[in-house]
PDB file of N, CA and C in Angstrom:
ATOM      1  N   UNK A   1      12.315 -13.779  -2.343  1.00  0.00           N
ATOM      2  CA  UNK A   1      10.946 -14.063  -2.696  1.00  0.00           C
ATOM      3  C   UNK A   1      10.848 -14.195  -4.213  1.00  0.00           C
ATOM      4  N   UNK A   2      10.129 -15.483  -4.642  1.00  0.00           N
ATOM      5  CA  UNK A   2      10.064 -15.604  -6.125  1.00  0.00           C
ATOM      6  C   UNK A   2       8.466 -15.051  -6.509  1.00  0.00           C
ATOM      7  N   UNK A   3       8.700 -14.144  -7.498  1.00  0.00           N
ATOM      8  CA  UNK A   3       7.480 -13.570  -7.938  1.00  0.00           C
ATOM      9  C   UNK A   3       6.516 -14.430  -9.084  1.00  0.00           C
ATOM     10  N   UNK A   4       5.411 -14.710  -9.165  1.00  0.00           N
ATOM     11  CA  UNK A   4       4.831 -15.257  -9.802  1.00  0.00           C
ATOM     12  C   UNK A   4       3.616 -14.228 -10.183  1.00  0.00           C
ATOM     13  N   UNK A   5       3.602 -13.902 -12.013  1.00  0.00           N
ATOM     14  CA  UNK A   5       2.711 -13.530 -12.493  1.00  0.00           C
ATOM     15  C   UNK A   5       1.831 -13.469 -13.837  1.00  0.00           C
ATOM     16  N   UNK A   6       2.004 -14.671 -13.849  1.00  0.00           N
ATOM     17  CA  UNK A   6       1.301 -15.644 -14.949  1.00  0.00           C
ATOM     18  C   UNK A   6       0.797 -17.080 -14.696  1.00  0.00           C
ATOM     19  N   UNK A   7      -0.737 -16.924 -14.772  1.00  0.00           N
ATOM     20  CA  UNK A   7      -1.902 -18.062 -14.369  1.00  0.00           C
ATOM     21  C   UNK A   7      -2.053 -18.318 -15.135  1.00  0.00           C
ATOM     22  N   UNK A   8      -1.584 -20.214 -15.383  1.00  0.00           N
ATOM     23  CA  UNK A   8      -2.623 -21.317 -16.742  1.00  0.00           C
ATOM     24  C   UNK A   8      -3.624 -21.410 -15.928  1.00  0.00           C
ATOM     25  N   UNK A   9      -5.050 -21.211 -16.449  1.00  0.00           N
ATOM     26  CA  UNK A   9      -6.477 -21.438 -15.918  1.00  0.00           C
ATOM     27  C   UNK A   9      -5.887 -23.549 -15.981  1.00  0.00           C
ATOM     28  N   UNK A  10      -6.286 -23.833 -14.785  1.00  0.00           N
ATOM     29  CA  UNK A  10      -6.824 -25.697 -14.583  1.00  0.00           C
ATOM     30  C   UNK A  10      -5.226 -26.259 -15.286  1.00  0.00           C
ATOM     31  N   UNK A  11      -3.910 -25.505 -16.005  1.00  0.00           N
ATOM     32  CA  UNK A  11      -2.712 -25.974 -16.267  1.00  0.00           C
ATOM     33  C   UNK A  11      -3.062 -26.240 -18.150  1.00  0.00           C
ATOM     34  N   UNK A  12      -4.224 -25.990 -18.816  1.00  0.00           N
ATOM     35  CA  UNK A  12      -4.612 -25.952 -19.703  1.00  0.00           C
ATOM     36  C   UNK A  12      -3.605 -25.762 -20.521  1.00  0.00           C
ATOM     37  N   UNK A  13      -3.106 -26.904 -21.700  1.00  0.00           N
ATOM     38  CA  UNK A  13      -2.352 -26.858 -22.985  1.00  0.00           C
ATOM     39  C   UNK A  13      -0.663 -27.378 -21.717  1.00  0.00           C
ATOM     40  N   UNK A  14      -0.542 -27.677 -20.590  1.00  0.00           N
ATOM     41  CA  UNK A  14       0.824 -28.155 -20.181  1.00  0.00           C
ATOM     42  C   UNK A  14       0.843 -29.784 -19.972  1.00  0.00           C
ATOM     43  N   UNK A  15       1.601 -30.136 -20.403  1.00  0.00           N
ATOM     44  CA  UNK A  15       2.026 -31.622 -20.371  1.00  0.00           C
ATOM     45  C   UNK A  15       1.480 -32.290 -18.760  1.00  0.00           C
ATOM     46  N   UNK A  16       0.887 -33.260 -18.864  1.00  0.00           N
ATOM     47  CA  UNK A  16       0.754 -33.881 -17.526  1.00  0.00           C
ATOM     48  C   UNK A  16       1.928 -33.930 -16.728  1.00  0.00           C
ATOM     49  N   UNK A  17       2.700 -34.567 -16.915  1.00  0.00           N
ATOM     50  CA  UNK A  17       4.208 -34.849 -16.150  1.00  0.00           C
ATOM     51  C   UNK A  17       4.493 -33.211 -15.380  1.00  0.00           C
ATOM     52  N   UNK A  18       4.475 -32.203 -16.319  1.00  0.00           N
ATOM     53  CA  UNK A  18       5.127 -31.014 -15.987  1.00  0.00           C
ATOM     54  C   UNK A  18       4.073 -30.498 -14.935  1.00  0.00           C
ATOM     55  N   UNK A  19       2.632 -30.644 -14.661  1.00  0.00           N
ATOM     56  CA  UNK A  19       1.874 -30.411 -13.487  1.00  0.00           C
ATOM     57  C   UNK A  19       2.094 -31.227 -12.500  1.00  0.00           C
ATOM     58  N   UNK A  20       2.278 -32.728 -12.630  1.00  0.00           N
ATOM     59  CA  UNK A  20       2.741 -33.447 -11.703  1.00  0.00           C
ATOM     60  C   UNK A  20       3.810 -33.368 -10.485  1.00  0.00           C
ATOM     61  N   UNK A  21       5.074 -32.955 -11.807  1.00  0.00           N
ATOM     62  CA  UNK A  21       6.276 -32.733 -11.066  1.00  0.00           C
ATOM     63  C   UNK A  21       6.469 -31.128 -10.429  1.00  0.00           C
ATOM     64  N   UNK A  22       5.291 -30.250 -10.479  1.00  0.00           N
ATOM     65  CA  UNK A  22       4.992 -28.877 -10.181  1.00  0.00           C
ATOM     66  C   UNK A  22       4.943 -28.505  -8.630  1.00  0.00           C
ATOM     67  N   UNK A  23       5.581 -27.948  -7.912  1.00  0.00           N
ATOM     68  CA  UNK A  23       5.477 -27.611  -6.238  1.00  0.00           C
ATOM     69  C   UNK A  23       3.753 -27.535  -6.320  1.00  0.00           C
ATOM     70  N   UNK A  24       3.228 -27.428  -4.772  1.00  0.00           N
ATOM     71  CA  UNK A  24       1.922 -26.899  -4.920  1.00  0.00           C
ATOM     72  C   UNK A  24       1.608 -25.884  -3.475  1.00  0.00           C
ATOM     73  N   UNK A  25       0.831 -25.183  -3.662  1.00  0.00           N
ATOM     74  CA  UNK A  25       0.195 -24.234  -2.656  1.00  0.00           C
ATOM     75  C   UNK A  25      -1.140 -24.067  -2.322  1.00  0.00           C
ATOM     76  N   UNK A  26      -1.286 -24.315  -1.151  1.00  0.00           N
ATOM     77  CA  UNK A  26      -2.900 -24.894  -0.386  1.00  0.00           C
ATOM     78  C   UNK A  26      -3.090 -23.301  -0.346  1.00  0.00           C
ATOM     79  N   UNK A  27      -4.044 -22.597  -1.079  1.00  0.00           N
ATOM     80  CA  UNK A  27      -4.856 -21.431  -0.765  1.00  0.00           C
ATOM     81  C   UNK A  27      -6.368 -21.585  -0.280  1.00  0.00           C
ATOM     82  N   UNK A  28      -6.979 -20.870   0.477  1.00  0.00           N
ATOM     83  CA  UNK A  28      -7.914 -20.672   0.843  1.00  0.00           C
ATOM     84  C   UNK A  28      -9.106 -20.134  -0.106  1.00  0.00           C
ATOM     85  N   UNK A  29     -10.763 -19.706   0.515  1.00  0.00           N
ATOM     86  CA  UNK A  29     -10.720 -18.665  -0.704  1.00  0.00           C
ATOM     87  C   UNK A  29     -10.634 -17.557  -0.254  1.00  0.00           C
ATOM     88  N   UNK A  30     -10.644 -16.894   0.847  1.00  0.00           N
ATOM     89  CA  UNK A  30     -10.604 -15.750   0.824  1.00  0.00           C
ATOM     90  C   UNK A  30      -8.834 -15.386   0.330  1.00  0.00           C
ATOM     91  N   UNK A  31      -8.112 -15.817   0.144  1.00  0.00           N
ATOM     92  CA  UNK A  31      -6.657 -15.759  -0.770  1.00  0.00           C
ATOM     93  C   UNK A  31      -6.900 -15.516  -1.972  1.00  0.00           C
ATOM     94  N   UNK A  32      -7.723 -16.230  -2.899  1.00  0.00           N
ATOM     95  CA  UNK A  32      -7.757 -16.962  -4.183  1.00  0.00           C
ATOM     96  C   UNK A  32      -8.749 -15.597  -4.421  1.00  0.00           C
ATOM     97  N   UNK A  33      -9.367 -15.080  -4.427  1.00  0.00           N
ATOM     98  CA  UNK A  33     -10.162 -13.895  -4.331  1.00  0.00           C
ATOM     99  C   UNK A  33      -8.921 -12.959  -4.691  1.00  0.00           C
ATOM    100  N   UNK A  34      -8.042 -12.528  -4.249  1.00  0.00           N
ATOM    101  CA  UNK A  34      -7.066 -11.565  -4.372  1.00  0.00           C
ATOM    102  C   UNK A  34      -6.257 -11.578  -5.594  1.00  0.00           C
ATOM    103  N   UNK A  35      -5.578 -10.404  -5.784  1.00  0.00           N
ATOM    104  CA  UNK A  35      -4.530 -10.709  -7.256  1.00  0.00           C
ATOM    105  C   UNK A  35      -3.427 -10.209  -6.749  1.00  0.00           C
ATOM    106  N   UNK A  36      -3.127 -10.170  -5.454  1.00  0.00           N
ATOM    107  CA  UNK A  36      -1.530  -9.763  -5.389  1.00  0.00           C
ATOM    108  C   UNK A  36      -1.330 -10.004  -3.499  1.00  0.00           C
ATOM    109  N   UNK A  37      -0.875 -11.354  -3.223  1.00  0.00           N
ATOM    110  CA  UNK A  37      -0.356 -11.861  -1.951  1.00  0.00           C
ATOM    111  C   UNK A  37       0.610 -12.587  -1.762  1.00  0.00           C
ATOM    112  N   UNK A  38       1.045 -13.151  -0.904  1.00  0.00           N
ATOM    113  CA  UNK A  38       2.206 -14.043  -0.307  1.00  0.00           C
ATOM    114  C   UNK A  38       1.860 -15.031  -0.277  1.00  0.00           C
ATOM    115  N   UNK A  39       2.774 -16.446  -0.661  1.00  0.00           N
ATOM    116  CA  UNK A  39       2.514 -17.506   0.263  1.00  0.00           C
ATOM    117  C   UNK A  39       3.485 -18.467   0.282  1.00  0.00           C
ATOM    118  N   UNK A  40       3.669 -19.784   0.565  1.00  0.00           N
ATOM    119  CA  UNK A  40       4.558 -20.884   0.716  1.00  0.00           C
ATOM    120  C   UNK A  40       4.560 -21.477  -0.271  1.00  0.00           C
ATOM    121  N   UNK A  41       4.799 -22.532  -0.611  1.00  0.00           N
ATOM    122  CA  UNK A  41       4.548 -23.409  -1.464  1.00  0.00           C
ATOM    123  C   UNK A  41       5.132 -25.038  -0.521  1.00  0.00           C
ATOM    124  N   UNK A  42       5.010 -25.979  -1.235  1.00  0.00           N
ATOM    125  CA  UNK A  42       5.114 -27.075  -0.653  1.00  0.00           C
ATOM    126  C   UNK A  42       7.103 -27.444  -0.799  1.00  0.00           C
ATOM    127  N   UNK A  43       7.766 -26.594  -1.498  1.00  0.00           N
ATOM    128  CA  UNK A  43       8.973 -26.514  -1.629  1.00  0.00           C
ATOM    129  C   UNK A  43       9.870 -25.715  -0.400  1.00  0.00           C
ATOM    130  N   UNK A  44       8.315 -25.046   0.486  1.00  0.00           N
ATOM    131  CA  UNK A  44       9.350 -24.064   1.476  1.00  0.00           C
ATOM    132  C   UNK A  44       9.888 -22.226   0.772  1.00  0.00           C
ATOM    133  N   UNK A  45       9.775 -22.317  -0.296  1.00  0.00           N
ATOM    134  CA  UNK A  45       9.702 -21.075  -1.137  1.00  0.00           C
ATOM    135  C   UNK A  45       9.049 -20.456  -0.657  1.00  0.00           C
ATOM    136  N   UNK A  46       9.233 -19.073  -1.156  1.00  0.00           N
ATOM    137  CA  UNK A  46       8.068 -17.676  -0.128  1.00  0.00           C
ATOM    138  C   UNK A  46       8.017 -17.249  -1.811  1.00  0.00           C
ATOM    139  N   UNK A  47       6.542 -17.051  -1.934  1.00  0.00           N
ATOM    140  CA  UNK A  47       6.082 -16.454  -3.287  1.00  0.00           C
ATOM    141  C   UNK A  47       5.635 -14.762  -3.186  1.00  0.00           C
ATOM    142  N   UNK A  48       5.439 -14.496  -4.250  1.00  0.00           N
ATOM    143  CA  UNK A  48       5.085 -13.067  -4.439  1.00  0.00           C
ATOM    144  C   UNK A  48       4.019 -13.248  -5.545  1.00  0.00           C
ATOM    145  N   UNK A  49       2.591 -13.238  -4.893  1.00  0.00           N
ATOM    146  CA  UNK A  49       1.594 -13.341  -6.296  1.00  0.00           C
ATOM    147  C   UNK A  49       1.215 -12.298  -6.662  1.00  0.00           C
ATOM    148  N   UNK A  50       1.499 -11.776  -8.011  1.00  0.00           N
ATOM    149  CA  UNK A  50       1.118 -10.462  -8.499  1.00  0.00           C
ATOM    150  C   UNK A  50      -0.004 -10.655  -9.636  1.00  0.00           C
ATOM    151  N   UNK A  51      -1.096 -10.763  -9.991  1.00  0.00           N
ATOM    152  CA  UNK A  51      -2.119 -11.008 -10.737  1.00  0.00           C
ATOM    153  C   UNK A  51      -2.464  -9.860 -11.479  1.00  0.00           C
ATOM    154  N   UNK A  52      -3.155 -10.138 -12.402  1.00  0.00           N
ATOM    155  CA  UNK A  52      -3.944  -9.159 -13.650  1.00  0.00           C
ATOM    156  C   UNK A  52      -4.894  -8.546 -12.235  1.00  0.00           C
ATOM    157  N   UNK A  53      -5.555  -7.216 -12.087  1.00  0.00           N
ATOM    158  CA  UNK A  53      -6.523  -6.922 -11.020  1.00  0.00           C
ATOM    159  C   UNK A  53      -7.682  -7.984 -11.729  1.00  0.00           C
ATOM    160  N   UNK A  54      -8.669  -8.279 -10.921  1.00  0.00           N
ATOM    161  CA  UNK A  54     -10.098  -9.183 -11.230  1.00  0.00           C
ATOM    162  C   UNK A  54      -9.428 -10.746 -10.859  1.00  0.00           C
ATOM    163  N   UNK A  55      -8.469 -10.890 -11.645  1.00  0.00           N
ATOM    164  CA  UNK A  55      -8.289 -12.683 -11.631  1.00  0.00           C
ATOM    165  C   UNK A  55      -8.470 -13.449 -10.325  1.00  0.00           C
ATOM    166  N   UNK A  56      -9.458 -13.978 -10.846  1.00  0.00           N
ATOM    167  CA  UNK A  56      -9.606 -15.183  -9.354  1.00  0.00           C
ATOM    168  C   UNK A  56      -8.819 -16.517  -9.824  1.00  0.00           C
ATOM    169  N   UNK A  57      -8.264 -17.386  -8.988  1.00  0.00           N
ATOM    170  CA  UNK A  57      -6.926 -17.688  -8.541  1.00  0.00           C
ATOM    171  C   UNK A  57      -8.631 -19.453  -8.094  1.00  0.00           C
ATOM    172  N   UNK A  58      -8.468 -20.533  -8.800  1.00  0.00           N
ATOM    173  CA  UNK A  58      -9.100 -21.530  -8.574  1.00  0.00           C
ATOM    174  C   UNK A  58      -8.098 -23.088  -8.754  1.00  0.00           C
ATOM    175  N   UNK A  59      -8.871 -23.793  -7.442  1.00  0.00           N
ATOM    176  CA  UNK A  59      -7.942 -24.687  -7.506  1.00  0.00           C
ATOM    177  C   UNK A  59      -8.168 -26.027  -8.655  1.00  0.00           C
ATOM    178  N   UNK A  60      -6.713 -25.858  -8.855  1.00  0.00           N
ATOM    179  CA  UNK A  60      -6.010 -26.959 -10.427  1.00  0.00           C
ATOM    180  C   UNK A  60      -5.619 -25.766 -11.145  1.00  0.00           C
ATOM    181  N   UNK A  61      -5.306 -24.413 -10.781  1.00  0.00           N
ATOM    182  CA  UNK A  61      -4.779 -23.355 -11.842  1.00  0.00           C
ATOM    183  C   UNK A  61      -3.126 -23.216 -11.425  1.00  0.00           C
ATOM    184  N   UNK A  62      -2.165 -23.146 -12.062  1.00  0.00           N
ATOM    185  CA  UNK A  62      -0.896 -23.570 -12.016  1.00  0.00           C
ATOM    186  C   UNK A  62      -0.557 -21.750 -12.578  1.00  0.00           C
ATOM    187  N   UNK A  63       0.539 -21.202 -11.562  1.00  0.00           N
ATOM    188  CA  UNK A  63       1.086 -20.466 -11.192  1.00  0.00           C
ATOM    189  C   UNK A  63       2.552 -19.861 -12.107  1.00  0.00           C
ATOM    190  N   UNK A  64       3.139 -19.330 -12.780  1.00  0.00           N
ATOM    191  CA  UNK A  64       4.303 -19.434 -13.235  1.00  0.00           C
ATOM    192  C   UNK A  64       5.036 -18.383 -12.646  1.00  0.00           C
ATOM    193  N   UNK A  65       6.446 -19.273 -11.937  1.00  0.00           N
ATOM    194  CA  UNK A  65       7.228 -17.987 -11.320  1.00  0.00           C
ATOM    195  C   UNK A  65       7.798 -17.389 -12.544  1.00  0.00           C
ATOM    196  N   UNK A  66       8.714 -16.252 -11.987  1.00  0.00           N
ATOM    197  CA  UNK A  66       9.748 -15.765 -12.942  1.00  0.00           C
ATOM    198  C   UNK A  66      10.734 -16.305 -13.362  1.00  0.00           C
ATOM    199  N   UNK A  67      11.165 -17.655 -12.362  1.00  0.00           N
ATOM    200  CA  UNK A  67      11.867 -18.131 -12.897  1.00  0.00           C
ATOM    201  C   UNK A  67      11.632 -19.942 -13.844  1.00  0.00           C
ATOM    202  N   UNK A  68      10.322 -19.735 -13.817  1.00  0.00           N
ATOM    203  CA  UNK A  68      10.181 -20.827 -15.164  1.00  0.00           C
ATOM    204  C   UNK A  68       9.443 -21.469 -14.035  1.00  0.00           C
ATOM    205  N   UNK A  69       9.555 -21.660 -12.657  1.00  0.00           N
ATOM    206  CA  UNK A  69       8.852 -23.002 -12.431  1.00  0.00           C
ATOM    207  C   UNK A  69       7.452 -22.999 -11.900  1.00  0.00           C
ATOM    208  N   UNK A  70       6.817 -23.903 -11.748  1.00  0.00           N
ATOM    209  CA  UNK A  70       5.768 -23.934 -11.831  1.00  0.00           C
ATOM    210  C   UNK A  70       4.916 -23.926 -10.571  1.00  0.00           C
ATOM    211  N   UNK A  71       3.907 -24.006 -10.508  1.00  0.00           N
ATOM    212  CA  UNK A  71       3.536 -23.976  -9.142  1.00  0.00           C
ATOM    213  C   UNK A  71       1.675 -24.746  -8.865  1.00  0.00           C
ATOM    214  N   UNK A  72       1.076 -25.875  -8.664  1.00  0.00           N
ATOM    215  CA  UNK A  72      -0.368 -25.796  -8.783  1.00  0.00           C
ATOM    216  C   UNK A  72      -1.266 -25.282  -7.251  1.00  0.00           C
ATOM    217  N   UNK A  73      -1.812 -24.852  -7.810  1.00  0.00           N
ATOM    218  CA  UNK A  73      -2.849 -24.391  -6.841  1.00  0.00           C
ATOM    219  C   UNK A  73      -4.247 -25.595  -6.576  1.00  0.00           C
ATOM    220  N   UNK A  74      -3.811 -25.201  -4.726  1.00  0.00           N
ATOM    221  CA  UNK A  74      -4.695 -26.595  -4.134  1.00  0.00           C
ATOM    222  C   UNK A  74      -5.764 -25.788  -3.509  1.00  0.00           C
ATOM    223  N   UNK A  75      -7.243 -25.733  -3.854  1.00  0.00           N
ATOM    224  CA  UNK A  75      -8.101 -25.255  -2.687  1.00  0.00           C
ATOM    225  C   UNK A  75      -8.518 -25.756  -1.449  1.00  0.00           C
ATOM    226  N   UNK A  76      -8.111 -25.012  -0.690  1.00  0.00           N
ATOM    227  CA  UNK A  76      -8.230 -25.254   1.174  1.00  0.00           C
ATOM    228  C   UNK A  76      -9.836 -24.773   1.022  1.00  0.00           C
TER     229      UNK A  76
END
């Protein structure tokens, strides 16, 4: 499981290309409400979202795993 725990609000200050070429993950809201759950991504990856407590999680906000890559968030 790749852990992700660092949110660009909307991908704010990242190169277009680098959101483009970014996996993505269809959350809901009752998900996006939370600061620490599971989910897929469009790569088949199993995530680990660990959030600041409060942070709500809105879709076009891009995800950073631990290991550098990226991730955008799609609202279902």
């Amino acid at each position: 499981m790749i852990q992700a725990s660092k949110l660009i609000p909307q991908g704010k200050g990242l190169a277009p290309v680098l959101v483009k070429r970014a996996t993505t993950v269809e959350l809901d809201w009752d998900v996006r409400q939370k600061s620490r759950f599971a989910a897929t991504d469009s790569a088949g990856r199993e995530l680990g979202i660990f959030l600041p407590r409060g942070t709500l999680v809105r879709g076009g906000d891009v995800l950073v795993a631990e290991d550098g890559s990226m991730v955008c968030v799609i609202a279902a």
